[in-house]
Protein backbone atom coordinates (compact mmCIF):
# COMPACT_ATOMS: atom_id res chain seq x y z
CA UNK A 1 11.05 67.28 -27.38
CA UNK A 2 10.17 70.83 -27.79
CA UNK A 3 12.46 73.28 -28.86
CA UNK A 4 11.31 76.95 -27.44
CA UNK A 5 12.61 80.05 -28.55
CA UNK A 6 11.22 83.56 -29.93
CA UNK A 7 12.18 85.20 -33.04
CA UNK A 8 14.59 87.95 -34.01
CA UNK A 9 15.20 88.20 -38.06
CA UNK A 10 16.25 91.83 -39.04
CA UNK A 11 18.12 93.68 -41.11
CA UNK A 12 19.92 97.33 -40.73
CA UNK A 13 22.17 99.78 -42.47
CA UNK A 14 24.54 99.35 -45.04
CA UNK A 15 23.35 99.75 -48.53
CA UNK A 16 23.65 98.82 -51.99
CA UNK A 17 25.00 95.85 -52.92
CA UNK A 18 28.19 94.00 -51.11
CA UNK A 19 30.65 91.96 -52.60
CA UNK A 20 28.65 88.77 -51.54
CA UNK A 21 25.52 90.11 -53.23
CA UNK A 22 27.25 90.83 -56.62
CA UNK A 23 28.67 87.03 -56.69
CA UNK A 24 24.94 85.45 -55.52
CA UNK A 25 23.45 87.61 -58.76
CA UNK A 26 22.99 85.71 -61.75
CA UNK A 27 24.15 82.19 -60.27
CA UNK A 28 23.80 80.03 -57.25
CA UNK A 29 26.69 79.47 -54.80
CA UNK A 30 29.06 76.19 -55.18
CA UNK A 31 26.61 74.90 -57.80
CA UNK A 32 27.10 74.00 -61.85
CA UNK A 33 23.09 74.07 -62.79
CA UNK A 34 21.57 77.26 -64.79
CA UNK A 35 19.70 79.34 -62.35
CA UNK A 36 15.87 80.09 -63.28
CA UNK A 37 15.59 84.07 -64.19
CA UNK A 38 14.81 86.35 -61.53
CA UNK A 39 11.51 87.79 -62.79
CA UNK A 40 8.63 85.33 -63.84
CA UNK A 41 8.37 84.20 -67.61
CA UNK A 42 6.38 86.08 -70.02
CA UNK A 43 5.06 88.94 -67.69
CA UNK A 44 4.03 91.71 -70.19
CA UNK A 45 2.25 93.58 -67.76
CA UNK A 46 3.47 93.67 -64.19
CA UNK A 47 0.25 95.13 -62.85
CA UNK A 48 -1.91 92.65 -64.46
CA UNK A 49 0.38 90.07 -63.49
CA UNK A 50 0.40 91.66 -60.20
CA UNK A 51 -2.96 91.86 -59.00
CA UNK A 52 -3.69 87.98 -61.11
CA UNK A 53 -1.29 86.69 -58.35
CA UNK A 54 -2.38 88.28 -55.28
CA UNK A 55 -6.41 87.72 -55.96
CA UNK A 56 -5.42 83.91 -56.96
CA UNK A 57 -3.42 83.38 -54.11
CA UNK A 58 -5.63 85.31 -51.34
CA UNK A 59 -8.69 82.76 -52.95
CA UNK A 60 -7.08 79.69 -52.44
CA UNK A 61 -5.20 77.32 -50.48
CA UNK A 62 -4.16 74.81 -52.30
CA UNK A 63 -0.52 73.59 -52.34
CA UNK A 64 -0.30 71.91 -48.87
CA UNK A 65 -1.14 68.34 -49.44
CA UNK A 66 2.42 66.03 -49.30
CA UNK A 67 2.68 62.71 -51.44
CA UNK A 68 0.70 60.16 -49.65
CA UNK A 69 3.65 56.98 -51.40
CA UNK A 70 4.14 54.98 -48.21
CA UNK A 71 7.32 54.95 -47.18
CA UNK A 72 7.70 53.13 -43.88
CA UNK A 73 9.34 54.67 -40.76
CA UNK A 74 13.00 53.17 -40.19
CA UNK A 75 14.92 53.08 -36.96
CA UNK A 76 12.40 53.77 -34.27
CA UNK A 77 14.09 55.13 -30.93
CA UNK A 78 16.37 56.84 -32.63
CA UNK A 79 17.83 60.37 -31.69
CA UNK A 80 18.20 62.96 -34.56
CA UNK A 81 19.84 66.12 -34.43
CA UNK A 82 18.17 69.49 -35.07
CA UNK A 83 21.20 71.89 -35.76
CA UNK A 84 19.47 75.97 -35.92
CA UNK A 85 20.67 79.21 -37.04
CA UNK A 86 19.82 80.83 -34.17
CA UNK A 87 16.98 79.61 -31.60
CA UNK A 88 16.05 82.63 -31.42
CA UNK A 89 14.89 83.09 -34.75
CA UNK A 90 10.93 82.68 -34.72
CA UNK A 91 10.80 80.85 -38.28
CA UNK A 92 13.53 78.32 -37.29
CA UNK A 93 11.81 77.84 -33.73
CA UNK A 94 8.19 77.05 -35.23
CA UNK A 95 10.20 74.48 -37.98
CA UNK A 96 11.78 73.23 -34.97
CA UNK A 97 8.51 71.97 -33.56
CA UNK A 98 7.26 70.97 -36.54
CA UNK A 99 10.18 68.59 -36.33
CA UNK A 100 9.84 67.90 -32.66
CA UNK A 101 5.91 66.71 -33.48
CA UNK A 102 6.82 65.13 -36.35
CA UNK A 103 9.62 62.91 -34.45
CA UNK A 104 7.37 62.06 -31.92
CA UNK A 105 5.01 60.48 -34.05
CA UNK A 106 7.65 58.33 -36.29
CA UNK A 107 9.24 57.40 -32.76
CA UNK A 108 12.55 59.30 -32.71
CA UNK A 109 13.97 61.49 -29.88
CA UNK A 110 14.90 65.47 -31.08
CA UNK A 111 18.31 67.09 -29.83
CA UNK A 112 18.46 70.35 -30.72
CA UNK A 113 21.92 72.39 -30.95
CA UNK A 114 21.92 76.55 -30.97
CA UNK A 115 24.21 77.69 -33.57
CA UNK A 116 23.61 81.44 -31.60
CA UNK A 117 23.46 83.97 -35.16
CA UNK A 118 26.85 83.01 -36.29
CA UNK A 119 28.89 81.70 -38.34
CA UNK A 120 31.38 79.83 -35.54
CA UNK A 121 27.86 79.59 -33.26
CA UNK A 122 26.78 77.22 -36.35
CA UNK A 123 29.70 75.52 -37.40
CA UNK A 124 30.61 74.55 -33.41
CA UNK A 125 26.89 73.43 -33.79
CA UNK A 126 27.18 71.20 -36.71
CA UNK A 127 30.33 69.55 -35.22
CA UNK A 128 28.92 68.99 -31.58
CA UNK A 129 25.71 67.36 -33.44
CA UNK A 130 27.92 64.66 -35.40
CA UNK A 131 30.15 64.27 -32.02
CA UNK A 132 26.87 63.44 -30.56
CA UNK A 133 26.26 60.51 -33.46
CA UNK A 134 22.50 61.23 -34.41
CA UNK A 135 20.73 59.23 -37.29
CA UNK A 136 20.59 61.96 -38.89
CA UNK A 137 20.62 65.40 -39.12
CA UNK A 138 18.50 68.61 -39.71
CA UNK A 139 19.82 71.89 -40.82
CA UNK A 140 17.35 74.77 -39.84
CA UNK A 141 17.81 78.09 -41.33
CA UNK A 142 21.40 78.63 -42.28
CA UNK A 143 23.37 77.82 -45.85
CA UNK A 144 24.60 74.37 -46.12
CA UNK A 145 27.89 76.05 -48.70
CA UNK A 146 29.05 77.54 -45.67
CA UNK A 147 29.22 74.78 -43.62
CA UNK A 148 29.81 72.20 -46.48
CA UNK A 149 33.04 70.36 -45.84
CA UNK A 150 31.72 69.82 -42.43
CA UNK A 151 28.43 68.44 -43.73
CA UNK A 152 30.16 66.12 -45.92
CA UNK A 153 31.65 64.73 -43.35
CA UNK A 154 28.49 63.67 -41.59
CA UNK A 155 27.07 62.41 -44.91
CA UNK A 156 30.42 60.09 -45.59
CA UNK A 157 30.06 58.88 -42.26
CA UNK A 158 26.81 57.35 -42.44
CA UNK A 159 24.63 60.35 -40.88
CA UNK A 160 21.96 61.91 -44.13
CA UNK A 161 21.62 65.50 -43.40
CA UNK A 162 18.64 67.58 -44.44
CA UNK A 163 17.77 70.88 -44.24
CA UNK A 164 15.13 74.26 -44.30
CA UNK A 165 16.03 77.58 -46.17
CA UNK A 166 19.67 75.64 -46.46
CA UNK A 167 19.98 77.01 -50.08
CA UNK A 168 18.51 78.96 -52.54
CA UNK A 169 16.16 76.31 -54.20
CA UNK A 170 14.34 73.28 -52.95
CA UNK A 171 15.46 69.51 -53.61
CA UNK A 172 19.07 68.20 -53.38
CA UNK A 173 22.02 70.39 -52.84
CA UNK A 174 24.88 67.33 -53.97
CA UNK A 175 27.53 69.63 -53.86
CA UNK A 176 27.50 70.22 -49.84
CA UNK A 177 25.99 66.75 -49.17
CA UNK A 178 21.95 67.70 -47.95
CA UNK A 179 20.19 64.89 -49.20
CA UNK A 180 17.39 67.54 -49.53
CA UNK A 181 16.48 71.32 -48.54
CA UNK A 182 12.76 71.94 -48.01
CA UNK A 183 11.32 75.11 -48.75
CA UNK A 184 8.75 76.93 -50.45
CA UNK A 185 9.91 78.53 -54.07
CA UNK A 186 12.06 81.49 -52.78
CA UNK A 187 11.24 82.99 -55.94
CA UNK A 188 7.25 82.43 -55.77
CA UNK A 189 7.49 84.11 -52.56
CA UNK A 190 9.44 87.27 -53.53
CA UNK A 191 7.34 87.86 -56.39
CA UNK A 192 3.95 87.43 -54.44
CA UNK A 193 5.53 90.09 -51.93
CA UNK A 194 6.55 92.75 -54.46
CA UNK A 195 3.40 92.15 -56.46
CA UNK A 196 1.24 93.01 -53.53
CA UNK A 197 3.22 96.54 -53.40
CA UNK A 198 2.68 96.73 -57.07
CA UNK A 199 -0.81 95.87 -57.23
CA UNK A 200 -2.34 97.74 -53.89
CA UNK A 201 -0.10 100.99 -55.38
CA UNK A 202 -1.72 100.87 -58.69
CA UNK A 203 1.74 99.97 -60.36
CA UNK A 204 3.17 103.34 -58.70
CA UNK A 205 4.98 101.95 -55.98
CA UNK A 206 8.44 103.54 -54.47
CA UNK A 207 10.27 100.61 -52.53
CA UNK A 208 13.42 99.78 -50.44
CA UNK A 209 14.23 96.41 -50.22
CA UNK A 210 16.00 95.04 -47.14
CA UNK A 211 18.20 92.01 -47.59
CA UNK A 212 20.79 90.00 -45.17
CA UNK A 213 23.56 88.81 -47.62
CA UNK A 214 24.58 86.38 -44.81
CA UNK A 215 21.97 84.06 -46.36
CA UNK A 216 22.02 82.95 -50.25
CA UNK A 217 17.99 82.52 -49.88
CA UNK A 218 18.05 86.17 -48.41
CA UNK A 219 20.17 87.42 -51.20
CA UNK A 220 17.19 85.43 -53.73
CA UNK A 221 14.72 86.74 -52.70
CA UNK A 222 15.52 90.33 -52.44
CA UNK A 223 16.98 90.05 -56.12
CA UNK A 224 13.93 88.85 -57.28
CA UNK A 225 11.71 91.56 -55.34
CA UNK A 226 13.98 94.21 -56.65
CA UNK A 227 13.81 92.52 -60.35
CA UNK A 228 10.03 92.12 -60.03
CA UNK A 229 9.51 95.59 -59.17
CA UNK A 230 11.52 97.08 -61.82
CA UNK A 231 9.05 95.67 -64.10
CA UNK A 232 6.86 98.45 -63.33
CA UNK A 233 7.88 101.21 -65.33
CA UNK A 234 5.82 103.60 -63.04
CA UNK A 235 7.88 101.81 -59.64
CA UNK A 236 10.72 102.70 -58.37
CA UNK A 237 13.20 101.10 -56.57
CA UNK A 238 14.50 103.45 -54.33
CA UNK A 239 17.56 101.45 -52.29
CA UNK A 240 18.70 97.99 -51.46
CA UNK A 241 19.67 97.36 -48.40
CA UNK A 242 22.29 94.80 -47.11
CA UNK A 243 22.16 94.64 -42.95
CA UNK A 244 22.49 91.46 -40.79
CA UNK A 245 18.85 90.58 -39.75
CA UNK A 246 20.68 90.02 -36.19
CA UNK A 247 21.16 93.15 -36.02
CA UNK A 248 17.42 94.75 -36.67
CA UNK A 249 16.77 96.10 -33.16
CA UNK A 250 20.04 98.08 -32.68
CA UNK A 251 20.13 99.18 -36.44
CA UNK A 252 16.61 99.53 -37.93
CA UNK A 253 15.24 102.35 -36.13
CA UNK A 254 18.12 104.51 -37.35
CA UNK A 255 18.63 102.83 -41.35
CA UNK A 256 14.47 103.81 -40.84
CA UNK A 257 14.80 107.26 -40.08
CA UNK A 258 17.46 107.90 -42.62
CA UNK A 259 15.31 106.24 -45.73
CA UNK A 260 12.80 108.66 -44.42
CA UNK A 261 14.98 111.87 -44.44
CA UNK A 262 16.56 110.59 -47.92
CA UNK A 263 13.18 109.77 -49.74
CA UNK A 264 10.63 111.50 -48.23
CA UNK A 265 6.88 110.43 -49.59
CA UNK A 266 8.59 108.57 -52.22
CA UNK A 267 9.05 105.96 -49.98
CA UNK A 268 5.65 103.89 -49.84
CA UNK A 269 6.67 100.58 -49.34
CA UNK A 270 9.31 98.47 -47.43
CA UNK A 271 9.95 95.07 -48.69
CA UNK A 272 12.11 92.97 -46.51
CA UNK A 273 12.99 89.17 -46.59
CA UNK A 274 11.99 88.80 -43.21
CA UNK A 275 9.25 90.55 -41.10
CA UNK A 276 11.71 91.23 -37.89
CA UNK A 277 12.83 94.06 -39.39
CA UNK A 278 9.60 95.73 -39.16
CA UNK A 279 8.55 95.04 -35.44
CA UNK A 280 12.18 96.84 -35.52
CA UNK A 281 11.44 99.56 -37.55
CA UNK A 282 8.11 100.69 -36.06
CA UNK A 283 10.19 102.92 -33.61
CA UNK A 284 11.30 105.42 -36.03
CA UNK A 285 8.04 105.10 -37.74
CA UNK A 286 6.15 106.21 -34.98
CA UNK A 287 9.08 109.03 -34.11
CA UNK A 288 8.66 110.11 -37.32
CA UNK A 289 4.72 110.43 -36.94
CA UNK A 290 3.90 107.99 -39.76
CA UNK A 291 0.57 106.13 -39.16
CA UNK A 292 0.76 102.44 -38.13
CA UNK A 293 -1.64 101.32 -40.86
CA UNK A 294 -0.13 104.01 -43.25
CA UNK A 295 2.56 104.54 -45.41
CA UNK A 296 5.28 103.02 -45.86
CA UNK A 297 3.87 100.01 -45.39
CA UNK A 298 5.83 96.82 -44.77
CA UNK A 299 5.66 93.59 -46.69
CA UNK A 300 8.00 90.80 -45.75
CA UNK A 301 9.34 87.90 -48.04
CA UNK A 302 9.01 85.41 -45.73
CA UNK A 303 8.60 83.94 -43.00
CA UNK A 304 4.96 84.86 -41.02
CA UNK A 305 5.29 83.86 -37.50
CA UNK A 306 3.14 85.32 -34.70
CA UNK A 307 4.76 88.41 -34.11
CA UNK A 308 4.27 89.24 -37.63
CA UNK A 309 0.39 88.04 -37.96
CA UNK A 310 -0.05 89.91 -35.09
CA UNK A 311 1.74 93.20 -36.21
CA UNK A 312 -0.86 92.83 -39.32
CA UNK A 313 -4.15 92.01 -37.47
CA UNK A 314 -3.88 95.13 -34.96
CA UNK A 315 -2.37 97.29 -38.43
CA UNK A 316 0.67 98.15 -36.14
CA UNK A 317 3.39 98.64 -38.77
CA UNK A 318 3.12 96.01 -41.23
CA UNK A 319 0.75 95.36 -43.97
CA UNK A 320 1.67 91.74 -45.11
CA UNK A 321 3.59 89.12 -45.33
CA UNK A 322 4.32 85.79 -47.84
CA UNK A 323 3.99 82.89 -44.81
CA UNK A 324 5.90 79.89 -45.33
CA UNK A 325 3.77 76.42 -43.55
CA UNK A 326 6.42 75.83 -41.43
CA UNK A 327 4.81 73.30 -38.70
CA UNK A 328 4.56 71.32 -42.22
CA UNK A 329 7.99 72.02 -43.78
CA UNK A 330 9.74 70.55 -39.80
CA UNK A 331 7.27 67.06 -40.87
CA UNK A 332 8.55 67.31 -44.12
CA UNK A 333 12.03 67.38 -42.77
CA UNK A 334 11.40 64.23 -40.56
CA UNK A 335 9.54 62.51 -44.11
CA UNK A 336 13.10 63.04 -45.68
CA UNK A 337 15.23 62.33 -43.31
CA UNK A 338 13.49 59.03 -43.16
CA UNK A 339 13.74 58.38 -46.67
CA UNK A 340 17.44 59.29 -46.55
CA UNK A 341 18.22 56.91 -43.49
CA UNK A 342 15.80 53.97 -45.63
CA UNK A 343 18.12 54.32 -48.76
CA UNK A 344 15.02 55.95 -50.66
CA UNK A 345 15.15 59.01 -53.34
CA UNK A 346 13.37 62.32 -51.57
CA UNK A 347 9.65 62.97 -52.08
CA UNK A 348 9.87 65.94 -54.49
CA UNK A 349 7.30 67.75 -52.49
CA UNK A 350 7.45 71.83 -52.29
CA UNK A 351 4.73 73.38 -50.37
CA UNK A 352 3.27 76.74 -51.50
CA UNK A 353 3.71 80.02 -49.85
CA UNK A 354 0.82 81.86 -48.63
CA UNK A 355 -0.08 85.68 -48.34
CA UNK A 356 -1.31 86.70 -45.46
CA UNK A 357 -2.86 90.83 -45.24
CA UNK A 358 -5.55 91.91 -42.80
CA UNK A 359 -8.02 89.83 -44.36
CA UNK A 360 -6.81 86.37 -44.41
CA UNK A 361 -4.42 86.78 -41.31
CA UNK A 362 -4.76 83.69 -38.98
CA UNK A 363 -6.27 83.52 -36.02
CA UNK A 364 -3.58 81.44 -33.89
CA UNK A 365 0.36 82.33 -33.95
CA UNK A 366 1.03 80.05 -36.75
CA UNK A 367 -0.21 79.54 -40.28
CA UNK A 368 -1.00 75.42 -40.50
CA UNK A 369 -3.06 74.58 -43.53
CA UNK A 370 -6.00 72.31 -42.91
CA UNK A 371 -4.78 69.75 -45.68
CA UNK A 372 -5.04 66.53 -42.77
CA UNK A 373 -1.58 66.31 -43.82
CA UNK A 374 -0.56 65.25 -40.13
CA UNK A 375 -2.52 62.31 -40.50
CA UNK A 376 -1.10 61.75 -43.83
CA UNK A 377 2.60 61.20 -43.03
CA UNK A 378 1.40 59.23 -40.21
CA UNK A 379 -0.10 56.62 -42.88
CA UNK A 380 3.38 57.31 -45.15
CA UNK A 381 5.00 55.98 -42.27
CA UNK A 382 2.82 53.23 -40.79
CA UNK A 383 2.05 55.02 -37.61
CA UNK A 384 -1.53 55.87 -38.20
């Protein structure tokens, strides 16, 4: 089954830090474990380590290859649930058919359920999905602490729940009952963002960061662009910004023009967890008679979906982005659910994120790695 939807990930006007940031800093959400530092380990010079990261990511693609373990597919003609953040969202509509081709291939059925942007969209999700009694259940795109209590209550009842960009970190989250949240490094991915500002400024980049503090992997990864910035002594980070990534249309064209009139030339680069805000933003950047492949230029966090790639192969308004390979993360999601439903541990697998500019921007709407690793779950599962 094919889930079809567009994408709409944004972010608008209300700055500095809210309440909900200030508790995400320094810690992760419903959780005992030490949280890894927000910068990376040992960096003694940012613009070294900057342009070291970008040239060794841009040269390789490595990262993309899952375990190939067998572990046989369990329950064939079964119907899983695929419970979204908002169909609308681009990143959680590719995952989705990830998971949809994924299914098809282990021989389960896909039922997807809209939780519409919101918090009561998702949680009247998450409850029609376990009325519906799946095998199991994926989470796309929204925090599993929020709807916790609820997911526990699938997970005590028999039903393993999974999920993408459910928390801050992948692997396990025991505490709201996901068996396992796939994602690449949130962390890997902010840092590659903000070191491509760093690195194509010459270490003299002025930045606003645009976060959604709606989502605890949002809140990551703009802490960590804002830390890794702030590395540079000759950077500056000029604002962080907390707006609802629903929202970007109606609100980024003005929180645009008023960065402009507050920061003038200063501002050179916009760093956002999600590209939506830019095809948002270009608006007031063209109002304001800023060129489309000139400054400030826009880098997103995350997550590199067509509009975006296609944004940076015309030079319309954004300059990069840190893609996610999310047809692979919705097979992942189907590997792990079917370990979950067999009684087995979870594969331990975390994909790499990928920078995508001008020069190695895809050709098609998605970025799939060529690492045949289609073929290999398909032997994991003892459907080649």
């Amino acid at each position: 089954m094919r889930i079809v939807a567009l994408l709409l990930v944004v972010l608008t006007a209300t700055a500095c830090a809210s309440p909900t940031v200030a508790e995400l800093d320094g810690r992760r959400s419903g959780t005992n474990s030490p949280v890894r530092q927000l910068t990376p380990p040992g960096v003694t010079d940012v613009l070294a380590d900057a342009r070291a990261r970008v040239d060794e990511n841009l040269a390789g693609r490595n990262g993309f290859t899952p375990p190939s373990r067998p572990s046989p597919a369990v329950r064939g003609g079964s119907t899983i649930a695929f419970v979204a953040a908002d169909l609308t969202n681009g990143g959680v509509n590719t995952v989705s058919q990830g998971v949809a081709e994924a299914a098809a291939a282990i021989g389960w059925r896909v039922v997807p359920f809209d939780g519409k942007g919101s918090a009561q969209g998702r949680a009247d999700a998450l409850n029609q999905a376990i009325a519906s009694r799946p095998a199991g259940i994926v989470l796309g795109g929204f925090d599993a602490t929020e709807q916790a209590a609820t997911i526990k209550q699938a997970d005590q009842n028999g039903v393993p729940v999974v999920g993408w960009h459910a928390g801050t970190e992948p692997g396990p989250i025991p505490h709201a009952g996901v068996f396992t949240n796939v994602t690449t490094d949130p962390l890997e991915v902010a840092w590659l963002a903000a070191a491509h500002a760093i690195a194509e400024s010459g270490g003299r980049a002025g930045v606003v960061v645009l976060t959604d503090s709606q989502y605890e992997i949002a809140v990551r990864k703009a802490q960590a662009m804002r830390a890794y910035v702030e590395l540079c002594s000759g950077c500056a980070v000029l604002s962080y910004e907390d707006s609802p990534i629903a929202d970007a249309d109606a609100r980024m064209p003005s929180l645009v023009s008023s960065l402009l009139q507050r920061n003038g030339d200063r501002l050179g680069y916009l760093l956002g967890v999600n590209g939506n805000y830019f095809g948002a933003a270009k608006s007031a950047l063209r109002d304001a008679g800023r060129p489309a492949a000139g400054s400030p230029f826009s880098i997103a966090a995350g997550d590199g979906d067509a509009a975006e790639f296609q944004r940076i192969r015309t030079g319309d308004y954004q300059a990069a982005t840190v893609a996610e390979p999310m047809l692979l993360h919705g097979w992942q999601l189907v590997d792990e659910l079917n370990r979950a439903i067999a009684g087995r541990d979870p594969s331990g697998f975390v994909a790499k994120p990928a920078l995508i500019t001008k020069r190695s921007v895809p050709s098609g709407a998605v970025f799939d790695p060529q690492s045949g690793y289609r073929e290999i779950y398909r032997k994991v599962w003892g459907k080649s």
